[in-house]
PDB file of N, CA and C in Angstrom:
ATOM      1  N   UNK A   1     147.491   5.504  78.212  1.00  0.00           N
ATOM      2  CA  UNK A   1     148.533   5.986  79.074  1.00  0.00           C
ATOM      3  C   UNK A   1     149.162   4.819  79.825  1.00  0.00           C
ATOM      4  N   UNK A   2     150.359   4.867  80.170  1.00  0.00           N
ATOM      5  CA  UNK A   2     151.039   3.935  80.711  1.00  0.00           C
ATOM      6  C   UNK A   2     151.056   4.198  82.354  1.00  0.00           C
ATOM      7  N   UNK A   3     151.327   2.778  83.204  1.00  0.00           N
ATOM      8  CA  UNK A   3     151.440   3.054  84.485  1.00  0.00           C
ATOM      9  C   UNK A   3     152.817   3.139  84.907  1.00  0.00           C
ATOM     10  N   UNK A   4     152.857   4.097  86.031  1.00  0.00           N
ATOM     11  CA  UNK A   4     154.511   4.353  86.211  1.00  0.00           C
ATOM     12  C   UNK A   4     155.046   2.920  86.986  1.00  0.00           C
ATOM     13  N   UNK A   5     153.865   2.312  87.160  1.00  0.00           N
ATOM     14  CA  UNK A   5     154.888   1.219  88.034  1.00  0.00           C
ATOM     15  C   UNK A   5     154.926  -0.009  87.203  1.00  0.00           C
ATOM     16  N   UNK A   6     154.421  -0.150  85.738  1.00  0.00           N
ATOM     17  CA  UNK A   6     154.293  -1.049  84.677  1.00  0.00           C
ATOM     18  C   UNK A   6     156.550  -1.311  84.520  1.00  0.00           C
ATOM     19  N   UNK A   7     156.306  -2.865  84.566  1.00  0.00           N
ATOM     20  CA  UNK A   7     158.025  -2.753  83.726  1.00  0.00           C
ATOM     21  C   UNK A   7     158.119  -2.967  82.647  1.00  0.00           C
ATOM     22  N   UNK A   8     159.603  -2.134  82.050  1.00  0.00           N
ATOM     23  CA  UNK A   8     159.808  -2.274  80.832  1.00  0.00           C
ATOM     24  C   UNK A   8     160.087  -3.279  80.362  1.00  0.00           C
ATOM     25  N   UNK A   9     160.144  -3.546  78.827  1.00  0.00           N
ATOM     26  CA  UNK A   9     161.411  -4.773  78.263  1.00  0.00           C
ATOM     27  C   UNK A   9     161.329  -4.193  77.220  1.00  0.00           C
ATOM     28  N   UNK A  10     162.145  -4.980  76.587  1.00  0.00           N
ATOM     29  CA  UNK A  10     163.183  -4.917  75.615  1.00  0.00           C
ATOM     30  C   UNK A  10     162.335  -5.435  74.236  1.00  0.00           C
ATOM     31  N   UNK A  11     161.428  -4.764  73.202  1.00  0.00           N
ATOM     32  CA  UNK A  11     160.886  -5.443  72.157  1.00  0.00           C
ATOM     33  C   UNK A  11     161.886  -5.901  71.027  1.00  0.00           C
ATOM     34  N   UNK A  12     162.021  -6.792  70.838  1.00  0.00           N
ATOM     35  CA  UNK A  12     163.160  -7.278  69.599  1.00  0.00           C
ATOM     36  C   UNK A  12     163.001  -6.530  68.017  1.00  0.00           C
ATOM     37  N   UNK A  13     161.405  -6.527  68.151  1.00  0.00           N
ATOM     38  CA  UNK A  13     161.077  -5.859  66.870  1.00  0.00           C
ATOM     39  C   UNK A  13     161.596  -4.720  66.125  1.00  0.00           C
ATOM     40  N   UNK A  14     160.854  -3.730  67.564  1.00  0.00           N
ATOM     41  CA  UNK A  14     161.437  -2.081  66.948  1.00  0.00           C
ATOM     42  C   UNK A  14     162.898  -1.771  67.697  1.00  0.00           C
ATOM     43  N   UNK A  15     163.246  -2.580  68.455  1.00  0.00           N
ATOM     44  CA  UNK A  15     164.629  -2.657  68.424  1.00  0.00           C
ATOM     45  C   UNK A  15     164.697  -1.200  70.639  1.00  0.00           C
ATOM     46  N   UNK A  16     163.252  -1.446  70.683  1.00  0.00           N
ATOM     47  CA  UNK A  16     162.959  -0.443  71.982  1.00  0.00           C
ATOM     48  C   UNK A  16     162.746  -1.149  73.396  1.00  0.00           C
ATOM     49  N   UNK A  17     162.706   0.082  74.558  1.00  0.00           N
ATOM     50  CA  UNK A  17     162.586   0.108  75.544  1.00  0.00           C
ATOM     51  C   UNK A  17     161.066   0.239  75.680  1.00  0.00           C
ATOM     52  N   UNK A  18     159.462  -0.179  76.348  1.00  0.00           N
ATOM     53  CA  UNK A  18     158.847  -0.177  76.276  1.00  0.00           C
ATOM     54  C   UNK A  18     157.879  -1.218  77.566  1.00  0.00           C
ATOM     55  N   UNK A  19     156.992  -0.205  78.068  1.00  0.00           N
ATOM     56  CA  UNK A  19     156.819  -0.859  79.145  1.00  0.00           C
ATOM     57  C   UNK A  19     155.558  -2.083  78.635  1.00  0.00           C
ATOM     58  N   UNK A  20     155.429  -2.923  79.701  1.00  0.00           N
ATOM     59  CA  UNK A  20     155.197  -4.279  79.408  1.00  0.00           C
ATOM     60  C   UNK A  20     153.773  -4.330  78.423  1.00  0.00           C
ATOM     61  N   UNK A  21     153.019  -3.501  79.436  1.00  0.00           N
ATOM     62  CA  UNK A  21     151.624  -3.480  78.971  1.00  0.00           C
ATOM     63  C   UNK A  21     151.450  -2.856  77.680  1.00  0.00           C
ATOM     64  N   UNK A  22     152.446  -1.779  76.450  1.00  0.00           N
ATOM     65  CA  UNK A  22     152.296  -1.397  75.802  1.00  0.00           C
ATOM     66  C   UNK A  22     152.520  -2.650  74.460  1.00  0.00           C
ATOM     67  N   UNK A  23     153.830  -3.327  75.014  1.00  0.00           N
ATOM     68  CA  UNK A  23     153.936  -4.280  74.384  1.00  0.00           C
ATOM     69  C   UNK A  23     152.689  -5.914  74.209  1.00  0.00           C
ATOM     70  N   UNK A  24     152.133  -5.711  75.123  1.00  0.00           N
ATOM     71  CA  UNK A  24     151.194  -7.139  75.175  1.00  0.00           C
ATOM     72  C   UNK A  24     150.493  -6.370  73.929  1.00  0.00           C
ATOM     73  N   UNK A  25     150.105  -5.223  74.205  1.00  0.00           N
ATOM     74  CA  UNK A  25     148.840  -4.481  73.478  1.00  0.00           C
ATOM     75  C   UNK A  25     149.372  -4.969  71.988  1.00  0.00           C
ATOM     76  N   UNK A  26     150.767  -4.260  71.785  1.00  0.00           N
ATOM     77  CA  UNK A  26     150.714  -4.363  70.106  1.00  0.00           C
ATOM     78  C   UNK A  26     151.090  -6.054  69.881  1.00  0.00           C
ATOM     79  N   UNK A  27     151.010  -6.798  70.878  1.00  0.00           N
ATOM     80  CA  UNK A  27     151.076  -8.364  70.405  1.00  0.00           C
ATOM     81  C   UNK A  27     149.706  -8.779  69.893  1.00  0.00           C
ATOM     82  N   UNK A  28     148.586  -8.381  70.504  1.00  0.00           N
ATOM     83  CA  UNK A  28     147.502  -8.927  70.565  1.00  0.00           C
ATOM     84  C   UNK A  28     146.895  -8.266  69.370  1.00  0.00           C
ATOM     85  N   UNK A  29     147.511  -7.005  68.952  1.00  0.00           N
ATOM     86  CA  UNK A  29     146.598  -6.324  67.750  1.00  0.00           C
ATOM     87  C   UNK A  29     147.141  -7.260  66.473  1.00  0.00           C
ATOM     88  N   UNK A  30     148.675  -7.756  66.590  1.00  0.00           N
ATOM     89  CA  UNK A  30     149.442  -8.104  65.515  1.00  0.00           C
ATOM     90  C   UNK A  30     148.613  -9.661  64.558  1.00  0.00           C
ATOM     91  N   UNK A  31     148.852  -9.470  63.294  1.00  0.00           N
ATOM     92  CA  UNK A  31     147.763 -10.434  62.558  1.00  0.00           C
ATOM     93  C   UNK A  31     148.582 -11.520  62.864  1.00  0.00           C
ATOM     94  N   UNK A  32     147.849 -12.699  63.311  1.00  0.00           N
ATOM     95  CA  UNK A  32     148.934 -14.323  63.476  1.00  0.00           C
ATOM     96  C   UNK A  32     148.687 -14.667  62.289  1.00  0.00           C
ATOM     97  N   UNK A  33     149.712 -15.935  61.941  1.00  0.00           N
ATOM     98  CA  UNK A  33     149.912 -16.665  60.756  1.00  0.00           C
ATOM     99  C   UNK A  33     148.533 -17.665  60.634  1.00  0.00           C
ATOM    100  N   UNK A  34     148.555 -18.194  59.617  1.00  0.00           N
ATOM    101  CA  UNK A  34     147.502 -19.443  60.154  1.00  0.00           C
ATOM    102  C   UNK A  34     148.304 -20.479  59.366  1.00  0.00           C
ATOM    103  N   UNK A  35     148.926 -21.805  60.140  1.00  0.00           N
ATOM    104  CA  UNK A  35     149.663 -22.629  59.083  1.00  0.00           C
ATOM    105  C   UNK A  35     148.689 -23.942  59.136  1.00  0.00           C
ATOM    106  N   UNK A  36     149.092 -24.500  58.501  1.00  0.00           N
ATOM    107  CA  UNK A  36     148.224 -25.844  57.878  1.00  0.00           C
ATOM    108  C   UNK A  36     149.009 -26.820  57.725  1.00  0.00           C
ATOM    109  N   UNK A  37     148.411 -27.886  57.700  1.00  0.00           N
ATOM    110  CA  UNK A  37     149.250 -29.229  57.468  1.00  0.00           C
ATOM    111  C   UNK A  37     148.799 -29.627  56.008  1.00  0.00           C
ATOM    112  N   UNK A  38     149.353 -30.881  55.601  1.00  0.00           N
ATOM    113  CA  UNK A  38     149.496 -31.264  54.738  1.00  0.00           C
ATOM    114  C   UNK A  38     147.872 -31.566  54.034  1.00  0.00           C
ATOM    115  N   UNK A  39     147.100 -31.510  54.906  1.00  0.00           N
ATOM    116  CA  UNK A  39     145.698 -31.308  53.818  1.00  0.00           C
ATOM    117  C   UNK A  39     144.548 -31.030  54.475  1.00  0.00           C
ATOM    118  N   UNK A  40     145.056 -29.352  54.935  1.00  0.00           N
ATOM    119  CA  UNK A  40     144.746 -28.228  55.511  1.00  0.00           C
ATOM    120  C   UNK A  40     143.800 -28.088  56.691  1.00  0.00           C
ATOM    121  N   UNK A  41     144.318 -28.864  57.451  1.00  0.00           N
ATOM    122  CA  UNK A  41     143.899 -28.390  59.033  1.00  0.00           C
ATOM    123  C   UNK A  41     144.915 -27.591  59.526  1.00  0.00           C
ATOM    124  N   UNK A  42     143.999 -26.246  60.289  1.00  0.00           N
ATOM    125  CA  UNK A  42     144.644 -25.305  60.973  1.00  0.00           C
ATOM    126  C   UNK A  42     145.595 -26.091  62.339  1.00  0.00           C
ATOM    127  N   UNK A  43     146.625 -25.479  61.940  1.00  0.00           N
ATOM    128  CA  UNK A  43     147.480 -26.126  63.416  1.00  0.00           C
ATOM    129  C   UNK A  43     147.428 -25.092  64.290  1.00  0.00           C
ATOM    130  N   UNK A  44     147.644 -25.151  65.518  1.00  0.00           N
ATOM    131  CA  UNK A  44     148.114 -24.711  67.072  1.00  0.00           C
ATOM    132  C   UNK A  44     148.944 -24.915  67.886  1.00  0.00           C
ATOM    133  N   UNK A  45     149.708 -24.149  68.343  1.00  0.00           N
ATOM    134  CA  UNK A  45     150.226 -24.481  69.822  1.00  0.00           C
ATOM    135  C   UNK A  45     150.234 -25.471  70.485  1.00  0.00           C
ATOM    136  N   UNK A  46     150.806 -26.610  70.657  1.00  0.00           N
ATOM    137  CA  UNK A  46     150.603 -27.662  71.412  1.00  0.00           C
ATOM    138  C   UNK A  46     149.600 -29.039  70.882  1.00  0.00           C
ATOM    139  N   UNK A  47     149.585 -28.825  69.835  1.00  0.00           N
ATOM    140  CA  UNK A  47     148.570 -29.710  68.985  1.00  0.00           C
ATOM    141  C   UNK A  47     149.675 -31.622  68.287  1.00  0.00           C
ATOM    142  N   UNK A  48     149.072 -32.130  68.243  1.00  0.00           N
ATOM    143  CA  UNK A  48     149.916 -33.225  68.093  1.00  0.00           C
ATOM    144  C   UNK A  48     150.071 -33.487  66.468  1.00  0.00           C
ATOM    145  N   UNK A  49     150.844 -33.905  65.826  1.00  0.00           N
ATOM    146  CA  UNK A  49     150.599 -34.159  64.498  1.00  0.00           C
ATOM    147  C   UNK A  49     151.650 -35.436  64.499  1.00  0.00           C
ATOM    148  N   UNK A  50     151.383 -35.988  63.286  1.00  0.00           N
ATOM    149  CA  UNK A  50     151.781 -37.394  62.615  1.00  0.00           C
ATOM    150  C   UNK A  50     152.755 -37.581  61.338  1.00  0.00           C
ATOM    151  N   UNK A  51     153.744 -37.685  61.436  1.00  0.00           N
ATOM    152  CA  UNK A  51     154.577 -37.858  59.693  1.00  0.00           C
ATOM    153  C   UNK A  51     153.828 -38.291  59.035  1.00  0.00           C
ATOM    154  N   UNK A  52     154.011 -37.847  57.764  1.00  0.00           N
ATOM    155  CA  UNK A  52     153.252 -38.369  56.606  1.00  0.00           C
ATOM    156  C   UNK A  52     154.072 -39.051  55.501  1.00  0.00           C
ATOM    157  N   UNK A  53     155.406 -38.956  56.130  1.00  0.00           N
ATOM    158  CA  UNK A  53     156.342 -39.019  54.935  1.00  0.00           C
ATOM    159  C   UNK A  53     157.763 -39.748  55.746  1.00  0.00           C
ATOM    160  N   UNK A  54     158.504 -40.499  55.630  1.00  0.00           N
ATOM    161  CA  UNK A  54     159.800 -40.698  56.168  1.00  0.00           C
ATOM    162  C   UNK A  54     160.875 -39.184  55.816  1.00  0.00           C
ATOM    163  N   UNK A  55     161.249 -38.840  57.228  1.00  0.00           N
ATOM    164  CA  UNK A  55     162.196 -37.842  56.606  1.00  0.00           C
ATOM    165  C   UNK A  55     163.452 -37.889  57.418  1.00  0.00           C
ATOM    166  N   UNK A  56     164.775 -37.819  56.925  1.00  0.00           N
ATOM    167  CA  UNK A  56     165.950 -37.661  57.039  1.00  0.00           C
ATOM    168  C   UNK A  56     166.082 -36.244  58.072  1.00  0.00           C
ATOM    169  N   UNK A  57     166.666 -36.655  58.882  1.00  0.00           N
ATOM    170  CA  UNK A  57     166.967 -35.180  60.200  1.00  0.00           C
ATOM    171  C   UNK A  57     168.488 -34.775  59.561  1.00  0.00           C
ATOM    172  N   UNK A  58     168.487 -33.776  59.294  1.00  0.00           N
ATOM    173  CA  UNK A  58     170.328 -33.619  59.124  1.00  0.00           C
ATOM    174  C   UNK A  58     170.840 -32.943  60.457  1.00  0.00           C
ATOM    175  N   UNK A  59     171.750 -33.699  60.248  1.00  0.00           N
ATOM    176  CA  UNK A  59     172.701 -33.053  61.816  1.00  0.00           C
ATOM    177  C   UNK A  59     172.559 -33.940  62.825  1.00  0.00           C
ATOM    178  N   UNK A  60     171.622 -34.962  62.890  1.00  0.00           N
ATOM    179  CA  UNK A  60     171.391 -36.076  63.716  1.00  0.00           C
ATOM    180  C   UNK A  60     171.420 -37.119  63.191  1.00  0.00           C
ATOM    181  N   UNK A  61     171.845 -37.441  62.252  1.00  0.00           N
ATOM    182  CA  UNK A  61     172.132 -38.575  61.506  1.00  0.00           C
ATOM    183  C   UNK A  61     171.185 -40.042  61.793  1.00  0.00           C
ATOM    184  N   UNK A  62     169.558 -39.545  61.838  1.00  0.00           N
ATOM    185  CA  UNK A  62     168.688 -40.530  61.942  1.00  0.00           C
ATOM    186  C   UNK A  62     167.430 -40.102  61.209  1.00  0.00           C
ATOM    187  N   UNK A  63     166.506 -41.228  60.634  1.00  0.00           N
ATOM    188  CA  UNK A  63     165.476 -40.898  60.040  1.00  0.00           C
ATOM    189  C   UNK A  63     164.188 -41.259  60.959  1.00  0.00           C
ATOM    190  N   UNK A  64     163.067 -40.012  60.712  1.00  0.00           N
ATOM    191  CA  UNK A  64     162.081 -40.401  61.245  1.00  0.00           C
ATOM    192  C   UNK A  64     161.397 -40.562  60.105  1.00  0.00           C
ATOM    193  N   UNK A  65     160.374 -42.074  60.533  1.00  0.00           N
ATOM    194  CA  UNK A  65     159.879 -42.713  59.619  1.00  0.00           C
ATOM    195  C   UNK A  65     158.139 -42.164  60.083  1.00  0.00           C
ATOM    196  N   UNK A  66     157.386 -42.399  58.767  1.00  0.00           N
ATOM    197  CA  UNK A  66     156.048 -42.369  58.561  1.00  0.00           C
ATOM    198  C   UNK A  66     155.469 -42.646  59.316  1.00  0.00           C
ATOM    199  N   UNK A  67     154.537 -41.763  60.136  1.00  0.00           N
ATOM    200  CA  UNK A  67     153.575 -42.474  61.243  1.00  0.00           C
ATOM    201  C   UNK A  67     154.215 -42.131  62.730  1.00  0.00           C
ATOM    202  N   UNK A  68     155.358 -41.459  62.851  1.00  0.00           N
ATOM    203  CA  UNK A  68     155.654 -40.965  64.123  1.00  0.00           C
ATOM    204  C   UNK A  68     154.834 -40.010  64.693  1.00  0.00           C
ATOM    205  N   UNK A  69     154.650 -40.164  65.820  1.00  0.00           N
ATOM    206  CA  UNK A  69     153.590 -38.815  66.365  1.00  0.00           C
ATOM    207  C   UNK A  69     154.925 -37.738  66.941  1.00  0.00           C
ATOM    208  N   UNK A  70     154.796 -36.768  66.766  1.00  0.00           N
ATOM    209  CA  UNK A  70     155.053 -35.253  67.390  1.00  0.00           C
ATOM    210  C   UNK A  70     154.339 -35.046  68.379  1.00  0.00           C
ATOM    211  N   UNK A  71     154.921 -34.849  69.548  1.00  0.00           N
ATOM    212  CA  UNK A  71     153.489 -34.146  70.637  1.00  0.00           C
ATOM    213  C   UNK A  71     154.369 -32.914  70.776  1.00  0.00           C
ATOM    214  N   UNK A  72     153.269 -31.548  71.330  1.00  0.00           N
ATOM    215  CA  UNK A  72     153.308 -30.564  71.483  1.00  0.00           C
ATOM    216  C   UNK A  72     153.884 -29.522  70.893  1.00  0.00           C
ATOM    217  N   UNK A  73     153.627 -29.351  69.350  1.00  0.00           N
ATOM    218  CA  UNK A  73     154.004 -28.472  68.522  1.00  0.00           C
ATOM    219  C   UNK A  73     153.685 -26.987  68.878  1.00  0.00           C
ATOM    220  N   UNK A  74     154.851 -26.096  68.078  1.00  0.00           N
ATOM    221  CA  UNK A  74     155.024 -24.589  68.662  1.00  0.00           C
ATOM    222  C   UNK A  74     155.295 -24.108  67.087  1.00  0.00           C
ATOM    223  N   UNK A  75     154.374 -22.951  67.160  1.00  0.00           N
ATOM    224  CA  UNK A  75     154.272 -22.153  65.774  1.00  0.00           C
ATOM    225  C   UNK A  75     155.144 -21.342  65.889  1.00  0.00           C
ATOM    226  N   UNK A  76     156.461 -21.222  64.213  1.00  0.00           N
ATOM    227  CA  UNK A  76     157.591 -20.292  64.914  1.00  0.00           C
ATOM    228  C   UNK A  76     156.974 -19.216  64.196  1.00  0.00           C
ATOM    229  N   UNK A  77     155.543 -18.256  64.070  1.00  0.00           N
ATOM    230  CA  UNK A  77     155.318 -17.166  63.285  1.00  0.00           C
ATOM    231  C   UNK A  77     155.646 -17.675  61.306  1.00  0.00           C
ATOM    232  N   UNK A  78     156.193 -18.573  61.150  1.00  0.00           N
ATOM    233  CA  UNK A  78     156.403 -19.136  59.412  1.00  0.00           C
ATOM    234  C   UNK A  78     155.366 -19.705  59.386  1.00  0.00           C
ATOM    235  N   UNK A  79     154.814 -19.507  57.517  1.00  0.00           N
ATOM    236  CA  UNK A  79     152.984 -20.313  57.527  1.00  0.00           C
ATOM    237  C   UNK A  79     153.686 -21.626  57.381  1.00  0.00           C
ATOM    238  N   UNK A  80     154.605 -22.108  57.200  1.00  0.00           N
ATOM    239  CA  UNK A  80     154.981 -23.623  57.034  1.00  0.00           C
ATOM    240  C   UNK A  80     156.022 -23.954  57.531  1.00  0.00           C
ATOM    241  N   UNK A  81     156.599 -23.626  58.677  1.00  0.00           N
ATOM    242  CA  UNK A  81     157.433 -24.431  59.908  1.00  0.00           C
ATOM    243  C   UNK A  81     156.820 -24.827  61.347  1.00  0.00           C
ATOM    244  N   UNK A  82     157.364 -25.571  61.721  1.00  0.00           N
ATOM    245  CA  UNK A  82     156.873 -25.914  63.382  1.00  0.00           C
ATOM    246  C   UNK A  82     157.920 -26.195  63.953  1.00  0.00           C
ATOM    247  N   UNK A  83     157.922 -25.991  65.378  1.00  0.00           N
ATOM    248  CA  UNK A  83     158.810 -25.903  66.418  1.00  0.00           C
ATOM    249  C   UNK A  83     158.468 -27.721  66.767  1.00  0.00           C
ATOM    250  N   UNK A  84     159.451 -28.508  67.176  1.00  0.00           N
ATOM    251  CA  UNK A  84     158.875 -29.881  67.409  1.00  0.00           C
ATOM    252  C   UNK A  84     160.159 -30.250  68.677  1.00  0.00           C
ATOM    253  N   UNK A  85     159.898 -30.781  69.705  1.00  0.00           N
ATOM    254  CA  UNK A  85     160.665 -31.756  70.333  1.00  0.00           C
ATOM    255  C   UNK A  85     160.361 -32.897  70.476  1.00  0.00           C
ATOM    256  N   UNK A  86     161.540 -33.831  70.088  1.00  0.00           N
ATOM    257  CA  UNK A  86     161.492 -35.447  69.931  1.00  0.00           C
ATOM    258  C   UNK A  86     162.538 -35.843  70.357  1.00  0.00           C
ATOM    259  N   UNK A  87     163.021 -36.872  70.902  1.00  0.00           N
ATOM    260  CA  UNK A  87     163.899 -37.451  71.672  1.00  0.00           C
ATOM    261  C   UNK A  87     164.992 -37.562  71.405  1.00  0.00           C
ATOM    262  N   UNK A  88     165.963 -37.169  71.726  1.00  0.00           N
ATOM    263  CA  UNK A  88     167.131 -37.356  71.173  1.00  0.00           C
ATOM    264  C   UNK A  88     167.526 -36.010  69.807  1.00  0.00           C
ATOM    265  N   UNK A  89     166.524 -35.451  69.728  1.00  0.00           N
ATOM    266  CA  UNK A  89     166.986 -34.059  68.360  1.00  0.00           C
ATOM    267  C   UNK A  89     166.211 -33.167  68.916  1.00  0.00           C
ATOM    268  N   UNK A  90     167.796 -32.412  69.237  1.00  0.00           N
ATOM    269  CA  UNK A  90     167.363 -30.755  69.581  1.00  0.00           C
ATOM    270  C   UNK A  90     166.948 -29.557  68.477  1.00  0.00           C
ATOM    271  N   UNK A  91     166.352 -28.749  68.791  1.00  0.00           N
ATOM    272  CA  UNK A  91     165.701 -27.785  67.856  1.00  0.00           C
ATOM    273  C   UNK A  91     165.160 -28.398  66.499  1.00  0.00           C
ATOM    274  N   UNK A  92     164.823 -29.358  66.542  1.00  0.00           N
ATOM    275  CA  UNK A  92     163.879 -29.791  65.606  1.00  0.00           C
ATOM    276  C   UNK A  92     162.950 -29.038  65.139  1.00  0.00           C
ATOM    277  N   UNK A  93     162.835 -28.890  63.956  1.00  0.00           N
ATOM    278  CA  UNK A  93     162.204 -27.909  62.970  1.00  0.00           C
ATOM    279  C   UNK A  93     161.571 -28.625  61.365  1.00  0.00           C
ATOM    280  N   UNK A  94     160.282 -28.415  61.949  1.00  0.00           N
ATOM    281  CA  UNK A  94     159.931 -29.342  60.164  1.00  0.00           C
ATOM    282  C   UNK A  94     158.351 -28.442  59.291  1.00  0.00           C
ATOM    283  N   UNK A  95     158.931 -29.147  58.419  1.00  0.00           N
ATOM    284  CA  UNK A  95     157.722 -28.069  57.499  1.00  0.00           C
ATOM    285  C   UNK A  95     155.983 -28.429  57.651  1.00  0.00           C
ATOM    286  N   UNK A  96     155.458 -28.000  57.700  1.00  0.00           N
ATOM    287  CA  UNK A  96     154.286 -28.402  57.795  1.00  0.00           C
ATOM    288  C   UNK A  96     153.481 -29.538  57.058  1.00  0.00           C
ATOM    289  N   UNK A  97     154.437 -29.174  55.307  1.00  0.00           N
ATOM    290  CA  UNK A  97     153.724 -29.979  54.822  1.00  0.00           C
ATOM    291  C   UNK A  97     153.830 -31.369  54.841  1.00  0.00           C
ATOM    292  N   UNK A  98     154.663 -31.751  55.582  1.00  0.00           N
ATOM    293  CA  UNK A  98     155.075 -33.120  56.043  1.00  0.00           C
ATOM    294  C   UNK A  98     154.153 -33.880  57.336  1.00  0.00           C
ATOM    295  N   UNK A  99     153.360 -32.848  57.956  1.00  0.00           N
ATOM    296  CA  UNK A  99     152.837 -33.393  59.114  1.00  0.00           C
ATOM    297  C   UNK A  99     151.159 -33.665  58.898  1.00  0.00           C
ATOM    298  N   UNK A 100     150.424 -34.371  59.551  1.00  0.00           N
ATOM    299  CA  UNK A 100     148.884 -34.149  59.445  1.00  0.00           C
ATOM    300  C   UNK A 100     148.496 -33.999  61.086  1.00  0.00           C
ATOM    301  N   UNK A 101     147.577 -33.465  60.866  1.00  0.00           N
ATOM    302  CA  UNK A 101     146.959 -33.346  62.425  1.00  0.00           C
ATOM    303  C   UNK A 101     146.537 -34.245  63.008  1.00  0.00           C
ATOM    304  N   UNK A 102     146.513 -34.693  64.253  1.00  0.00           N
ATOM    305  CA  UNK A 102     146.197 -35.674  64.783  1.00  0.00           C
ATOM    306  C   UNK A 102     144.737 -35.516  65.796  1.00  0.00           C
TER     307      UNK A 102
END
């Protein structure tokens, strides 16, 4: 049962109105991804990883080369993307299999 003084929001999913606590619930039941790096360590939230590879950024017209560290990676729910900020390139987005764990 829900509390009347619980607030709602807005779930993107089912497209509903739904108060907060109903929503944590079906977050926490929901199965997470498990993604991996390039020779399969489980990644996390905030975990640091390392290029393995020189790769070309498009849209920023610079390459990051082999051996750069990433700090504080964010899982976007894909088994092989990561959320990355690095200096100078916004919404940076790279595949997993390019990174190793650090």
């Amino acid at each position: 049962m829900t509390d009347s003084s619980d607030d709602y929001v807005y779930d993107e999913e089912s497209g509903e109105w739904m108060p907060a606590s109903e929503l944590a619930e079906r977050q926490r039941n929901t199965v997470q991804v498990e993604v991996r790096d390039a020779v399969g360590n489980v990644l996390a939230d905030g975990d640091q990883v390392t290029l393995i590879k020189d790769l070309d950024v498009k849209g920023a017209g610079q390459t990051l080369k082999r051996g750069t560290l990433i700090k504080s990676i964010r899982l976007t729910g894909d088994d092989q993307e990561i959320d990355c900020k690095f200096d100078g390139i916004k919404g940076l987005v790279l595949r997993a299999e390019f990174v190793r764990k650090r």
